[in-house]
Protein backbone atom coordinates (compact mmCIF):
# COMPACT_ATOMS: atom_id res chain seq x y z
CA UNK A 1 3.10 -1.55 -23.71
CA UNK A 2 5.88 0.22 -23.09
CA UNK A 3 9.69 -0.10 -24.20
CA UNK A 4 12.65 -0.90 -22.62
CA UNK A 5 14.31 1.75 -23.96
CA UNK A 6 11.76 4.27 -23.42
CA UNK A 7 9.77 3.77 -20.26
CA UNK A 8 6.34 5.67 -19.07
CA UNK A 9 6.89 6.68 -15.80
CA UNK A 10 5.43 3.99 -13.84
CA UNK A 11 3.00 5.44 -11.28
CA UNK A 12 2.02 9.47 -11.87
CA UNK A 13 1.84 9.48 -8.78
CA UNK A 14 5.47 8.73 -7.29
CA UNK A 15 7.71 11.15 -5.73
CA UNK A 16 10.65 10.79 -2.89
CA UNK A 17 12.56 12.05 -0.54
CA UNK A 18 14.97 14.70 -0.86
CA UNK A 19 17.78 13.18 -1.60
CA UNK A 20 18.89 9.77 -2.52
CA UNK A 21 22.42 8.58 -1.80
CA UNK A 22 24.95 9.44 -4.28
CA UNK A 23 22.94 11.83 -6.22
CA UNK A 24 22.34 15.44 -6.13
CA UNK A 25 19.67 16.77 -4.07
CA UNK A 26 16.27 17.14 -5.50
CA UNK A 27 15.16 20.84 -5.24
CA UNK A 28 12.47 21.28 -2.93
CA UNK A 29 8.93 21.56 -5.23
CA UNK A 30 10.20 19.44 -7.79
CA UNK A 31 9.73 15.46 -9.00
CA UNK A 32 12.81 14.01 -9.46
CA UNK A 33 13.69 10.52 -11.87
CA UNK A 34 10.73 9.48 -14.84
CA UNK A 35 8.09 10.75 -12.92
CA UNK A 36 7.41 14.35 -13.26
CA UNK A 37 3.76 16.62 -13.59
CA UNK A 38 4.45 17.54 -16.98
CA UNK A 39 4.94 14.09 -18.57
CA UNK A 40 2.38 12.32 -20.51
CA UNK A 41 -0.08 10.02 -18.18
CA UNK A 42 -3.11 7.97 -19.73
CA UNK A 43 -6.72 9.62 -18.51
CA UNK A 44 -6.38 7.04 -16.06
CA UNK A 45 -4.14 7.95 -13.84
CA UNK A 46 -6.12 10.92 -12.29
CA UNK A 47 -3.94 13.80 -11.96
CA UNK A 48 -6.18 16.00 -13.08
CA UNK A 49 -8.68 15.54 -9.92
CA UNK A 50 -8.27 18.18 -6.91
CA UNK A 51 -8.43 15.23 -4.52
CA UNK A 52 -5.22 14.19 -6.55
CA UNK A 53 -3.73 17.19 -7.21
CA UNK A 54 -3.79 18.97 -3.25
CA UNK A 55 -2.29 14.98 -2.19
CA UNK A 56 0.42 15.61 -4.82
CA UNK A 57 1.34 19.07 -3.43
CA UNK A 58 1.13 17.49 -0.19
CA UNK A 59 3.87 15.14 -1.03
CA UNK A 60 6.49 17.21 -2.25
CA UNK A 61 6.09 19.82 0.55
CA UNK A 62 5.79 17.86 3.49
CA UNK A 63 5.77 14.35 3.11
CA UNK A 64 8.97 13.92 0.87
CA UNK A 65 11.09 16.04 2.88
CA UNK A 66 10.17 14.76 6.29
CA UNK A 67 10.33 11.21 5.57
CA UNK A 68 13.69 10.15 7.03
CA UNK A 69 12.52 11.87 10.09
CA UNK A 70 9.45 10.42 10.27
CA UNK A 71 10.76 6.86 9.97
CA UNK A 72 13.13 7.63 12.57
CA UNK A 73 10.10 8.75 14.88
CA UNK A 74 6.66 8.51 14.97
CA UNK A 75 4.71 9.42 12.31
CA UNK A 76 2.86 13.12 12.87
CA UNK A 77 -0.59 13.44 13.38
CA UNK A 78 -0.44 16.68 11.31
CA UNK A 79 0.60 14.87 8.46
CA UNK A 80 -2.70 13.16 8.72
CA UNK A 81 -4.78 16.55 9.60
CA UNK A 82 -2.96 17.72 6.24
CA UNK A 83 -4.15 14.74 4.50
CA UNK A 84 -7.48 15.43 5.72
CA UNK A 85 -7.77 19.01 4.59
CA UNK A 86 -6.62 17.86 1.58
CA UNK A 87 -9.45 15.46 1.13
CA UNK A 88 -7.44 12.69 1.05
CA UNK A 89 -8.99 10.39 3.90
CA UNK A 90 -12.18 10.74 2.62
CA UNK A 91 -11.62 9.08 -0.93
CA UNK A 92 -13.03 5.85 -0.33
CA UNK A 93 -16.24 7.29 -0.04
CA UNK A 94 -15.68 10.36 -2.57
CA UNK A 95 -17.82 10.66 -5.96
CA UNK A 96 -15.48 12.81 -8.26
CA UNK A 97 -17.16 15.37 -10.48
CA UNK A 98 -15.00 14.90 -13.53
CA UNK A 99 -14.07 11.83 -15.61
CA UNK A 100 -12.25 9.73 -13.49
CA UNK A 101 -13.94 6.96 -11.26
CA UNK A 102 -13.46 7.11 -7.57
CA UNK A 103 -11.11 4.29 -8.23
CA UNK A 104 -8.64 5.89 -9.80
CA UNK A 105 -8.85 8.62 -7.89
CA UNK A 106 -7.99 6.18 -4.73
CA UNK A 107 -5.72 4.58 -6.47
CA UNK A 108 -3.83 7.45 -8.00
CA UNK A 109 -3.76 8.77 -4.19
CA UNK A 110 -2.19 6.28 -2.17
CA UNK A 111 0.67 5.73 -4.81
CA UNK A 112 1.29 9.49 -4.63
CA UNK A 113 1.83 8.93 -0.22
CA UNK A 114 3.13 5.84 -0.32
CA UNK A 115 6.00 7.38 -3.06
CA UNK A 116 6.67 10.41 -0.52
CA UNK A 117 6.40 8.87 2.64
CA UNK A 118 5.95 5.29 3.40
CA UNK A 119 5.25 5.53 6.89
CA UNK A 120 2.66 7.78 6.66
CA UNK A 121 0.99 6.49 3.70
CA UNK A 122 0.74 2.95 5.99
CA UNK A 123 -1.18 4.81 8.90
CA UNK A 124 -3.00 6.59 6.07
CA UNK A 125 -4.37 3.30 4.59
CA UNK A 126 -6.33 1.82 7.77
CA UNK A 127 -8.46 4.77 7.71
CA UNK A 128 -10.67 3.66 4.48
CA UNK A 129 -12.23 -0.04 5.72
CA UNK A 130 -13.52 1.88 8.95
CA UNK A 131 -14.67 4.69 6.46
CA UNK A 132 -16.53 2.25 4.32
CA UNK A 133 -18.09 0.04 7.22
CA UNK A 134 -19.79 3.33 8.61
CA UNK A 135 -20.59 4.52 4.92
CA UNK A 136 -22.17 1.68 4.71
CA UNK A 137 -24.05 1.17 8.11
CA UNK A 138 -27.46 0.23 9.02
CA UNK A 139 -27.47 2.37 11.97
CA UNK A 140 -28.09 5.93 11.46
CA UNK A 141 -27.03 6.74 14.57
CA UNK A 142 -23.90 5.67 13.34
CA UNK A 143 -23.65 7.36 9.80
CA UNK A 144 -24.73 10.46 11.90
CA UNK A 145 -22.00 10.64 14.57
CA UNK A 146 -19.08 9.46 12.34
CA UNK A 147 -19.59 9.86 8.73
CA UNK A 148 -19.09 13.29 7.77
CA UNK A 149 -15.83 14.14 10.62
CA UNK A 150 -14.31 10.97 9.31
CA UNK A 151 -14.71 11.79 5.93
CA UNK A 152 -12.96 15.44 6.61
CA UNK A 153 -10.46 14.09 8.70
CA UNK A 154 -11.31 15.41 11.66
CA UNK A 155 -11.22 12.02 12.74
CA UNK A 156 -8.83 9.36 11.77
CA UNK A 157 -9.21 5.67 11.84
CA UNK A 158 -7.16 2.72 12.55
CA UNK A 159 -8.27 -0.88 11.98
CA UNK A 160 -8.10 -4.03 14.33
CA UNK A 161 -9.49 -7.07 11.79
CA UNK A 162 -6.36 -9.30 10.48
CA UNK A 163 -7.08 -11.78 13.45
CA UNK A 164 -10.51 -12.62 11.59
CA UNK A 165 -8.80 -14.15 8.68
CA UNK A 166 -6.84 -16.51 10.85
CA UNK A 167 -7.94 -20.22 11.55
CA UNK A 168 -8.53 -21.86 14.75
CA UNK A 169 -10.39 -20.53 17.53
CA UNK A 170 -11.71 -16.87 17.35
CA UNK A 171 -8.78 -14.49 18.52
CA UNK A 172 -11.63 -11.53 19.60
CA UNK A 173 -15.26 -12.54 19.95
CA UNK A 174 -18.76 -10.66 20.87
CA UNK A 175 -21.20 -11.82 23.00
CA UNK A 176 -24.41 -10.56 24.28
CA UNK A 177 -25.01 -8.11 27.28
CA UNK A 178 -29.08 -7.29 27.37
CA UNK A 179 -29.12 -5.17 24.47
CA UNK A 180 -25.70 -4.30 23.54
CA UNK A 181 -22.26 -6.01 22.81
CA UNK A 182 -19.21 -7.35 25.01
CA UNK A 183 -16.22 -7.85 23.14
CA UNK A 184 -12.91 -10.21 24.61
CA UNK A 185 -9.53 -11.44 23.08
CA UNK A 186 -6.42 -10.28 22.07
CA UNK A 187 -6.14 -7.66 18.54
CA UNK A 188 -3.01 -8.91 17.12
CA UNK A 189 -2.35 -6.25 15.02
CA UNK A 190 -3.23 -2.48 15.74
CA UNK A 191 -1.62 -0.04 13.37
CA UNK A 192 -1.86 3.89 14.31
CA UNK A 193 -1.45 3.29 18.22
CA UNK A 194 -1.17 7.13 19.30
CA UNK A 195 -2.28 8.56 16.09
CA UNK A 196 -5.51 7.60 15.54
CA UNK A 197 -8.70 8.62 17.18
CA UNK A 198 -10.77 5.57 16.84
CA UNK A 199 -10.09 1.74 16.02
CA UNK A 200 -12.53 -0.59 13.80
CA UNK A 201 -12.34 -3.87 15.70
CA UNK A 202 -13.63 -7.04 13.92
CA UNK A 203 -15.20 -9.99 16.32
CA UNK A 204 -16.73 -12.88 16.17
CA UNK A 205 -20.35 -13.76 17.74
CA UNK A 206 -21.71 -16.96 18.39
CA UNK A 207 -23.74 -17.06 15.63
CA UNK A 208 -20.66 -16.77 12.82
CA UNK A 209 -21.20 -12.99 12.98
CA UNK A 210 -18.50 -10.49 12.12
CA UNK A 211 -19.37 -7.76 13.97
CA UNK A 212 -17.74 -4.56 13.24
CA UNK A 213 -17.50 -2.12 16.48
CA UNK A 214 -15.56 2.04 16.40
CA UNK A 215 -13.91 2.01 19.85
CA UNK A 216 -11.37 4.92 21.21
CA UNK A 217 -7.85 4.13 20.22
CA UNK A 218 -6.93 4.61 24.31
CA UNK A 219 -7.08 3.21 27.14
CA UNK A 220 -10.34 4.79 27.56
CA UNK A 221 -11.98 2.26 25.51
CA UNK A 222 -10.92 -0.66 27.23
CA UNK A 223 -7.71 -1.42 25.63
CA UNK A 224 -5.13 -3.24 28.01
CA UNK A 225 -2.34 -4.66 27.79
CA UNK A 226 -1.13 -2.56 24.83
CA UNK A 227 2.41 -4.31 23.66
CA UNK A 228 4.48 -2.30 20.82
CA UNK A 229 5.65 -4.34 18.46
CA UNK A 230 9.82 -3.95 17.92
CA UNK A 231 9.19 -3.43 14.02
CA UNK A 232 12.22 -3.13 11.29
CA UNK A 233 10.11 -1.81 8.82
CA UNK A 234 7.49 0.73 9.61
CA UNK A 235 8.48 1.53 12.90
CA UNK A 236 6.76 4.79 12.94
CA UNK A 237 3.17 3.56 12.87
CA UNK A 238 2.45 3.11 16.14
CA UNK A 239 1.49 -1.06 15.44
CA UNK A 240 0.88 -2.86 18.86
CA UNK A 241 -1.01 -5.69 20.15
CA UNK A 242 -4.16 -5.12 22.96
CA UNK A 243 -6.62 -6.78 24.89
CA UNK A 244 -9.92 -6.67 25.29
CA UNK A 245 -11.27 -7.73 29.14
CA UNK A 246 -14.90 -7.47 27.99
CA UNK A 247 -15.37 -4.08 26.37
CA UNK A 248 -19.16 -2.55 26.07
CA UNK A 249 -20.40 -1.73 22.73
CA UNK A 250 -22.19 1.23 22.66
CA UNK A 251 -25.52 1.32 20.22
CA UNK A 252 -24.14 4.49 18.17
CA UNK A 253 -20.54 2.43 18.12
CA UNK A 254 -22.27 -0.50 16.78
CA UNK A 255 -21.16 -0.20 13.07
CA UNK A 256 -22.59 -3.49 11.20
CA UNK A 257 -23.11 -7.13 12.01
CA UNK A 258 -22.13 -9.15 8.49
CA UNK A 259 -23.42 -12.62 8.06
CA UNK A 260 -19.64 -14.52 8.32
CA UNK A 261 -19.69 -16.73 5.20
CA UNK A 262 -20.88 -13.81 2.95
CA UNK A 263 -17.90 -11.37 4.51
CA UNK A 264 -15.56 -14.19 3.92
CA UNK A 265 -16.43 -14.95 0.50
CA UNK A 266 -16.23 -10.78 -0.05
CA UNK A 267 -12.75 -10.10 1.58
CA UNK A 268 -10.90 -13.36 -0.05
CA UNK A 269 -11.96 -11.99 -3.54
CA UNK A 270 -10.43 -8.76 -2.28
CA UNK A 271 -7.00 -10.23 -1.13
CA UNK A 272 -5.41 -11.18 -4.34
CA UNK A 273 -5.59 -7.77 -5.40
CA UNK A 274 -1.86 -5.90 -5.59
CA UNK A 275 -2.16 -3.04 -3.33
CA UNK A 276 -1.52 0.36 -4.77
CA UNK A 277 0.80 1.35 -2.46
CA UNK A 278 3.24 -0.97 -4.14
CA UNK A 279 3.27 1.19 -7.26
CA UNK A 280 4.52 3.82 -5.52
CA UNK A 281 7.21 2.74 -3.77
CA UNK A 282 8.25 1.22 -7.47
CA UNK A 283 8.39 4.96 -8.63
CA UNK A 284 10.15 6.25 -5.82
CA UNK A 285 13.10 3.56 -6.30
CA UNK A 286 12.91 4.54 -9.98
CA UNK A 287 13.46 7.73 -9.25
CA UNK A 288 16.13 7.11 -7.34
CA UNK A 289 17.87 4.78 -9.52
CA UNK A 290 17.12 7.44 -12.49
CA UNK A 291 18.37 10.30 -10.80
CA UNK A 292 21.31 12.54 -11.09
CA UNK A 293 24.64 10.92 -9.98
CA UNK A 294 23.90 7.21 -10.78
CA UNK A 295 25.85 5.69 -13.16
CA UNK A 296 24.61 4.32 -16.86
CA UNK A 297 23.81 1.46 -15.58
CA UNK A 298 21.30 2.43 -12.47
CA UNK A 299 19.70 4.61 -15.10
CA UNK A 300 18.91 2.21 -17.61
CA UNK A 301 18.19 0.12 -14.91
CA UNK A 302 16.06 2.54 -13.54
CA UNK A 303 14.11 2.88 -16.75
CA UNK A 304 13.51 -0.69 -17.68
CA UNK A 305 12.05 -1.55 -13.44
CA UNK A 306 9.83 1.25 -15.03
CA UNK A 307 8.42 -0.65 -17.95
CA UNK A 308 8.26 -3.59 -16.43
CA UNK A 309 6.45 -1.94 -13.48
CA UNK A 310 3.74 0.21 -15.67
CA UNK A 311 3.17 -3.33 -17.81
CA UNK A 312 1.88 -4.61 -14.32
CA UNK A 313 0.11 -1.65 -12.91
CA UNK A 314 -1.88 -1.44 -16.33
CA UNK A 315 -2.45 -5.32 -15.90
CA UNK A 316 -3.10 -5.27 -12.43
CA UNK A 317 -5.81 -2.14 -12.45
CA UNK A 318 -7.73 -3.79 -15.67
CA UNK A 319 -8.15 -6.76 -13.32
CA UNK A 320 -9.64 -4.55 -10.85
CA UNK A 321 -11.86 -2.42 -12.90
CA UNK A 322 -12.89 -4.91 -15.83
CA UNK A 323 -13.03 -8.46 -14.50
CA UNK A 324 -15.96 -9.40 -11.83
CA UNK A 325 -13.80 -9.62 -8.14
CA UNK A 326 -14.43 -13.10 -7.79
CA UNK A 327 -12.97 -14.18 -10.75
CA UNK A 328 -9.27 -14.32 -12.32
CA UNK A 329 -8.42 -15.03 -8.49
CA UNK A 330 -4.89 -16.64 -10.60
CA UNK A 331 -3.78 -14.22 -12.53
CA UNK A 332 -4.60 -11.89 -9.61
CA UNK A 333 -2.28 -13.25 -7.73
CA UNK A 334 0.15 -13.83 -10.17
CA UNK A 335 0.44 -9.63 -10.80
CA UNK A 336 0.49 -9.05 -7.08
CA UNK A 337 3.54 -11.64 -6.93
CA UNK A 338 5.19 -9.97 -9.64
CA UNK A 339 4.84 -6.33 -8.16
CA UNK A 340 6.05 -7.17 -4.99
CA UNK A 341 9.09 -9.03 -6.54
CA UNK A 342 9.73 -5.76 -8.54
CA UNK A 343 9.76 -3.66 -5.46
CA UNK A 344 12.29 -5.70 -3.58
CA UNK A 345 14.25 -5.73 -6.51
CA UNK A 346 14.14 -1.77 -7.38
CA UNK A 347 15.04 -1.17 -3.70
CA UNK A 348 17.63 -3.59 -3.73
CA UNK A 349 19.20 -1.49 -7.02
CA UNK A 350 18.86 1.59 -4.80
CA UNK A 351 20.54 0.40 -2.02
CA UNK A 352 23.71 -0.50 -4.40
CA UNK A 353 23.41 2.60 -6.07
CA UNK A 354 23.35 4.82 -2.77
CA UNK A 355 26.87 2.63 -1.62
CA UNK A 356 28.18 3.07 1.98
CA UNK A 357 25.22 5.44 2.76
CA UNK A 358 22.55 3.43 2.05
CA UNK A 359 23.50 1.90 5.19
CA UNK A 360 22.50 4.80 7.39
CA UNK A 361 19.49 4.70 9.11
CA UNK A 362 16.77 6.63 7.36
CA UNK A 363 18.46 7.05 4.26
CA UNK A 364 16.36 6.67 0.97
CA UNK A 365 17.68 3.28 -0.26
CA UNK A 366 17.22 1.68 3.46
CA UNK A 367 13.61 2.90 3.97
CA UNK A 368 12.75 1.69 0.40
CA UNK A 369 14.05 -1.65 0.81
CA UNK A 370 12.24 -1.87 4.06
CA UNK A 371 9.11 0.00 2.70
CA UNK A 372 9.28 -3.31 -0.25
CA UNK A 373 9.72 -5.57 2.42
CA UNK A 374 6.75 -4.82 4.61
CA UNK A 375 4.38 -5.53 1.16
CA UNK A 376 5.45 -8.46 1.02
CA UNK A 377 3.49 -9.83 4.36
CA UNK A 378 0.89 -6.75 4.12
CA UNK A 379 -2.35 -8.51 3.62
CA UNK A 380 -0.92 -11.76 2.80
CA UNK A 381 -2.23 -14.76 2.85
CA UNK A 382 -1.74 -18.21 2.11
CA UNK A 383 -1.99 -18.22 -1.70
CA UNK A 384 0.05 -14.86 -1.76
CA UNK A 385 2.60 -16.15 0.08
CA UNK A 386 2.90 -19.51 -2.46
CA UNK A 387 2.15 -17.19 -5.22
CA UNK A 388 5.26 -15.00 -4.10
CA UNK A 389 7.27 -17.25 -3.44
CA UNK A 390 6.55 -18.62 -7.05
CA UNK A 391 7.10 -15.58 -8.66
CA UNK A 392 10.81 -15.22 -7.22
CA UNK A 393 11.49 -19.01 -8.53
CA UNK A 394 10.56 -17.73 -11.74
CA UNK A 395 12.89 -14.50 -11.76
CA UNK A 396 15.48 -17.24 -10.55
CA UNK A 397 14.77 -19.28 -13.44
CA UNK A 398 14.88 -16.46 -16.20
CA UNK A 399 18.62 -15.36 -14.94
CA UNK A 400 19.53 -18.98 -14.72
CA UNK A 401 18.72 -20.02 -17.70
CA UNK A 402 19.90 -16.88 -20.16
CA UNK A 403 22.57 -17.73 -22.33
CA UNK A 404 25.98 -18.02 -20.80
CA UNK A 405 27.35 -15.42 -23.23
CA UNK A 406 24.53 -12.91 -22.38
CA UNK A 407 25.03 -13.68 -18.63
CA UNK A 408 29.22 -13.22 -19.35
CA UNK A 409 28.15 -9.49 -21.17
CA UNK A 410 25.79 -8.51 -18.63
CA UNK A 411 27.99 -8.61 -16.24
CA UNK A 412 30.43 -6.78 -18.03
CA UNK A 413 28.92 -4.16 -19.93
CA UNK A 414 27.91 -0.73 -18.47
CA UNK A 415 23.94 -1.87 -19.26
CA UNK A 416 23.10 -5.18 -18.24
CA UNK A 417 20.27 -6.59 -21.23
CA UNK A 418 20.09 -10.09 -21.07
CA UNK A 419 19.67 -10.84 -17.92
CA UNK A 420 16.96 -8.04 -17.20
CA UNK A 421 15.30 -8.48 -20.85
CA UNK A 422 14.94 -12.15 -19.75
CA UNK A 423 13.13 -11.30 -16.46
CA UNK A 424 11.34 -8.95 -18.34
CA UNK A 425 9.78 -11.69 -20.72
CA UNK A 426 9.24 -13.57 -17.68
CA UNK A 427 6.76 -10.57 -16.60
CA UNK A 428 5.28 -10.33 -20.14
CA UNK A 429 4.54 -14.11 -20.75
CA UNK A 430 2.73 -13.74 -17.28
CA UNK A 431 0.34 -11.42 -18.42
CA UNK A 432 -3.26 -12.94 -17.17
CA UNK A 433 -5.02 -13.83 -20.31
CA UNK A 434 -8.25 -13.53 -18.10
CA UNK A 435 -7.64 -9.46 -18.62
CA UNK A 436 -6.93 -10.06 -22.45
CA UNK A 437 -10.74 -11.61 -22.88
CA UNK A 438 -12.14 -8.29 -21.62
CA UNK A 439 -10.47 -6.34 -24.17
């Protein structure tokens, strides 16, 4: 593990924006804060991959330096052709040649876009279920007419499915016409709404089918009633609600048909999971907090939300890659908590650090914050939420309770120890002992 004192840089991935408020201005081509190409990453972390490598250069060209723009906006579809060439949007079906698994080539992937350009990195992540549903299809019409351009990038995906983890009635259901599909309801959540090309919609059939359906992300498919939704954070993604007025299927469209209990059981083991993503805004707030023009204290700071950060990426990646998915479903939960808490928390330091101009829209320490915000209800469910919530009692807890003169000294000296050394036991005595009995 990592020291206090000395922190890894916490995703190899990260990068930012420009600039962050009250610092200098990072030089165009260049990795500002702990996080840089020429420091010393474990073989995990994939940087040596092309895949990797192209997304990285990516990043710090065009990502990073439109990012305040693009929040402010919509994000470009050309950031998403880029991505493409790159061959980004095809890594959730890519086989890498060298040593790394096409996990940590993912992984190492979307920290890098999420770091750059939060935005874009969220209409970049819908793209890989709808990738992996037609990977996977029975149909080889299917496989035929969408496989290969979707994993170039040629055409990008959006995903319509959150509705099919809520209870009570079905929101979006499929019934039978002759030989094909109707589908009717309302998609909730659509993320990519003038971006992408195509939408994965997820409905139910009468039978306690999930079936999986590639529809045009227009009008043309069917889509009415399209409602924005007025978002604070990730405003730029194009998210809206639609209707379906019973919407034909068509056979090559048709993408699978998954027995219900056996898709539930498979996406609630894949919930608990911390998303990558997280990691990477971590490293861009590190960055900022580490970067020229903070005072002693944001740099230390800095450092130490790194330590505590690469203790629970290495945690929460062992969990993924060692332990069977339906297992450790706790401590799963319990690193996902503590991540998200940790991203909050860095963004809130950058958003002190940057003063006055942090309040400007599209400034660094304002899209962070809200960047840290959105994980916290991306994919969440019940258990997260509890298991969040939690995890913030416990931070609560460890300030509370540190010694009155630590508290008095933290508050007066230029580093502040005791208070973060005491959330930062709280981190390490959460360590799942479920990834210790692999090792």
């Amino acid at each position: 593990m990592t020291g206090a004192s000395s922190a890894a840089p916490v995703a190899p991935a990260g990068l930012v924006a420009p600039v962050c408020p009250g610092g200098a201005p990072v030089r165009p081509g260049t990795l500002p804060g702990p996080v840089r190409p020429d420091s010393p990453h474990p073989p995990s972390d994939a940087l040596t991959d092309p895949v990797v490598a192209r997304t990285r250069a990516l990043a710090v060209a065009l990502l990073a330096p439109a990012a305040a723009t693009t929040a402010e906006s919509q994000v470009p579809r050309s950031h998403l052709d880029a991505l493409g060439a790159a061959g980004a949007l095809g890594t959730a079906v890519y086989r890498p040649a060298g040593p790394h698994t096409p996990a940590q080539v993912q992984r190492a992937v979307s920290e890098t876009i999420a770091a750059a350009d939060g935005a874009t990195w969220c209409v970049f992540a819908q793209h890989h279920h709808p990738l992996r549903e037609v990977a996977a299809s029975p149909a080889p019409a299917v496989r035929e007419r969408w496989l290969d351009p979707m994993t170039r990038g040629r055409v990008l995906a959006a995903v319509a499915t959150s509705h099919l983890r809520r209870p009570g009635p079905p929101a979006v259901t499929a019934v039978r016409d002759g030989d094909g599909w109707r589908l009717h309801g309302r998609l909730a959540w659509l993320t990519g709404w003038g971006i992408a090309d195509v939408v994965l919609v997820g409905a139910l059939t009468p039978d306690d089918r999930i079936l999986f359906a590639l529809l045009d992300c227009d009008e043309r498919a069917g889509l009415t009633d399209v409602r924005p939704h007025r978002l604070w954070s990730m405003a730029a993604t194009g998210t809206v609600s639609a209707r379906l007025d019973a919407v034909a299927v068509a056979p090559d469209r048709l993408v699978a048909l998954h027995p219900g209990a056996g898709w539930r059981r498979a996406d609630a083991a894949r919930r608990p999971n911390v998303n990558p993503g997280v990691f990477g805004t971590i490293a861009a707030a590190c960055a900022c907090l580490t970067g020229a023009g903070n005072g002693p204290e944001y740099l230390e700071l800095g450092r130490r939300i790194a330590a505590e950060a690469s203790t629970l990426r290495t945690t929460a990646y062992r969990l993924m890659d060692e332990v069977p998915a339906h297992e450790a479903t706790t401590e799963r939960l319990a690193v996902r908590a503590a991540a998200l808490e940790l991203a909050g928390r860095a963004a809130t330091a950058c958003v002190a650090a940057g003063g006055g101009a942090s309040a400007t829209a599209g400034s660094l320490p304002a899209r962070l914050l809200a960047e840290a915000s959105f994980h916290l209800v991306q994919a969440q469910t019940a258990e997260s939420r509890t298991a969040t919530g939690a995890r913030m009692l416990a931070v609560t807890n460890a300030v509370t309770n540190a010694p009155t003169d630590s508290a008095t000294n933290a508050l007066t000296d230029s580093a502040p120890k005791a208070v973060t050394d005491s959330v930062t036991d709280a981190v390490t005595d959460s360590a799942p002992n479920a990834v210790r009995s692999t090792r």
